[in-house]
C-alpha atoms as a PDB file:
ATOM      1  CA  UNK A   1      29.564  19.486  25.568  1.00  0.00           C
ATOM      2  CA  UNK A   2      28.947  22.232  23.167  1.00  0.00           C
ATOM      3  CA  UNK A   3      30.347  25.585  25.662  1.00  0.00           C
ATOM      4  CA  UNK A   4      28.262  27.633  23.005  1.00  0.00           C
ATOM      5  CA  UNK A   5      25.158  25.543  23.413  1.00  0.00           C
ATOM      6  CA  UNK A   6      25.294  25.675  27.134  1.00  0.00           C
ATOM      7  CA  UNK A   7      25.695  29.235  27.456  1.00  0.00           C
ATOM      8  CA  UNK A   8      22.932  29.941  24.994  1.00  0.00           C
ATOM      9  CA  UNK A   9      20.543  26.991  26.777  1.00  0.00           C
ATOM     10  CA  UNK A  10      21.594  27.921  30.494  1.00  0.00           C
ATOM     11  CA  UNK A  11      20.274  31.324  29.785  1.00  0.00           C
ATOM     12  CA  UNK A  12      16.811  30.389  28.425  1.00  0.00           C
ATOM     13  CA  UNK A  13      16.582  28.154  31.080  1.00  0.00           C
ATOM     14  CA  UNK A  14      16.995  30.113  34.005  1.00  0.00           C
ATOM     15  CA  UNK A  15      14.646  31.369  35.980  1.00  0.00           C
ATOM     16  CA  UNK A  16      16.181  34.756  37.016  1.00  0.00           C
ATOM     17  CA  UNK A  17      18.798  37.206  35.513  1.00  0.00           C
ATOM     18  CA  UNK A  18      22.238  36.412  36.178  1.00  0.00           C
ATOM     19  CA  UNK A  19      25.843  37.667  34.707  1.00  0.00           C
ATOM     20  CA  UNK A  20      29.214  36.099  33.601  1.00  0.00           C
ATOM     21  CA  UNK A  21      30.016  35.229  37.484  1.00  0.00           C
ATOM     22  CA  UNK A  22      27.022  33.333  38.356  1.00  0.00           C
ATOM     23  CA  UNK A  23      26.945  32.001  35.063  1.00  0.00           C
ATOM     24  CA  UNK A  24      29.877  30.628  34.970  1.00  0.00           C
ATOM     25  CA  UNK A  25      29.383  29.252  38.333  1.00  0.00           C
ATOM     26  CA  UNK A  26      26.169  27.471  37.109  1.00  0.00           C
ATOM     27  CA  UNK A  27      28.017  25.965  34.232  1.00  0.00           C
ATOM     28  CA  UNK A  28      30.418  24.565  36.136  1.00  0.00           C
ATOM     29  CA  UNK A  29      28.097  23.137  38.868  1.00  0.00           C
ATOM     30  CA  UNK A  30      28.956  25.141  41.526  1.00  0.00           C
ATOM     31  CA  UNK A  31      27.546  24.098  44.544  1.00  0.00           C
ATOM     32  CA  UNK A  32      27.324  27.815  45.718  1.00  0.00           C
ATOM     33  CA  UNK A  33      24.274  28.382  43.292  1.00  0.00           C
ATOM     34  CA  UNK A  34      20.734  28.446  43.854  1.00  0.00           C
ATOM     35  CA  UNK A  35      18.479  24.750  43.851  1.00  0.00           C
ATOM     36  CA  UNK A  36      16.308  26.309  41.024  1.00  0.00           C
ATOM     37  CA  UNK A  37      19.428  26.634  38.988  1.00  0.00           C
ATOM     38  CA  UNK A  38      20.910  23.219  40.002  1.00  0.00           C
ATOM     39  CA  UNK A  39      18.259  21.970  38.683  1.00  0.00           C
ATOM     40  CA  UNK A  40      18.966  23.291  35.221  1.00  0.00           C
ATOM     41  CA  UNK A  41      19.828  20.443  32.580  1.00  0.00           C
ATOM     42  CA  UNK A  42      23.193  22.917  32.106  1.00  0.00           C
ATOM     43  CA  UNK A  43      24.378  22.590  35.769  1.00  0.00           C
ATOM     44  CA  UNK A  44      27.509  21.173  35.470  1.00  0.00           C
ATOM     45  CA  UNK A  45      27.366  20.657  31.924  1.00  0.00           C
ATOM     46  CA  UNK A  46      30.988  22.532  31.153  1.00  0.00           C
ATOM     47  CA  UNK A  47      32.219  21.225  34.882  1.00  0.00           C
ATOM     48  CA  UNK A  48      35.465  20.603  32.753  1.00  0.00           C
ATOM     49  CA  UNK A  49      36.174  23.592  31.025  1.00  0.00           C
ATOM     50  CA  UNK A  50      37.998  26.566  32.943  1.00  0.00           C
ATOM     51  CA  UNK A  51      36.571  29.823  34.285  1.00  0.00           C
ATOM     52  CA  UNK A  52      38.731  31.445  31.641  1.00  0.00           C
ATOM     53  CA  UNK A  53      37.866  29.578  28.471  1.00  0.00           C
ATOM     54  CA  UNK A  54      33.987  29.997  29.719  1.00  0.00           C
ATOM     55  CA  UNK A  55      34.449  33.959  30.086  1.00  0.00           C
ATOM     56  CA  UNK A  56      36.082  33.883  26.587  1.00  0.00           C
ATOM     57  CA  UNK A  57      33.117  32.043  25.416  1.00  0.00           C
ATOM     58  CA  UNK A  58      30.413  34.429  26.701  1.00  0.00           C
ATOM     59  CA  UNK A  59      32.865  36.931  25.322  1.00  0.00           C
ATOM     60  CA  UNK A  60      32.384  36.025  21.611  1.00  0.00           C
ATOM     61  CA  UNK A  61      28.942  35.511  22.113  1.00  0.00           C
ATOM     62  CA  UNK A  62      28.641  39.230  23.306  1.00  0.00           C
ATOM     63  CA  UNK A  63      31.219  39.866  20.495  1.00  0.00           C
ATOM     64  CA  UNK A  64      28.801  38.571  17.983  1.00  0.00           C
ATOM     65  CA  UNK A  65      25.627  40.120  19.522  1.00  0.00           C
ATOM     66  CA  UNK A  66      24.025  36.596  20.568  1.00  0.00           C
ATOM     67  CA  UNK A  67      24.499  37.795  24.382  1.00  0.00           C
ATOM     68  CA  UNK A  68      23.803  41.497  25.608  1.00  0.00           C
ATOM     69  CA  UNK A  69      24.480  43.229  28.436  1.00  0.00           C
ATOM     70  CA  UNK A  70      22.002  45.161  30.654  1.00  0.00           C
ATOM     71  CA  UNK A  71      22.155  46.736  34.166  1.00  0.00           C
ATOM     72  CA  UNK A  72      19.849  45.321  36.985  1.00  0.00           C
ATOM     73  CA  UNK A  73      20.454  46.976  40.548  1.00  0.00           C
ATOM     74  CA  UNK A  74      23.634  48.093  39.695  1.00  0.00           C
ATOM     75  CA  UNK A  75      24.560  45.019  38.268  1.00  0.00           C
ATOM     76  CA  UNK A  76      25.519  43.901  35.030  1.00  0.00           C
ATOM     77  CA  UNK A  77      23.471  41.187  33.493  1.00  0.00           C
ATOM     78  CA  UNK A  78      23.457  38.658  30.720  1.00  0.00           C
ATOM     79  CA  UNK A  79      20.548  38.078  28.626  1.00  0.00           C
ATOM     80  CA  UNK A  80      20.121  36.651  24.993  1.00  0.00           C
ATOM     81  CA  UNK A  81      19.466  39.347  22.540  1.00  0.00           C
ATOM     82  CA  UNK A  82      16.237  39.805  21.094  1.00  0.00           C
ATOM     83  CA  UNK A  83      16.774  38.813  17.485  1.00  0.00           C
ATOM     84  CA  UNK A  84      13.818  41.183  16.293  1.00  0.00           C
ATOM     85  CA  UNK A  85      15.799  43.953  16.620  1.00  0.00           C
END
């Protein structure tokens, strides 16, 4: 599976905001993740890349300004940046 792809997909996809943890978690079809994200036709998708090689992937994508960063609750979230600027 494309790592890329399923970052990018997995984030349109879900239904609420989530950062590198849960993401990664989500990815790799943890079964400590919500039933609305299990549902997701990325659960599991990267279940055989590592933790690592997923955080370096949503690390280039942040690199490259595909992924940004925001604060929600004190927490730091993913989200796809808005390509109109």
């Amino acid at each position: 599976a494309d790592v890329r792809a399923a970052i990018l997909g997995c984030l349109r996809e879900l239904p609420y905001a989530v950062g590198v943890t849960g993401l990664v978690a989500i990815l790799r079809g943890s079964p400590n993740t919500p039933a609305s994200a299990a549902r997701l036709a990325q659960f599991g998708a990267c279940a055989d890349t590592s933790r690592t090689l997923l955080n370096r992937a949503v690390q280039a994508l942040l690199d490259e300004g595909a992924l940004e960063r925001y604060m929600k609750d004190q927490y730091p979230m993913l989200r796809i940046a808005d390509a109109g600027g």
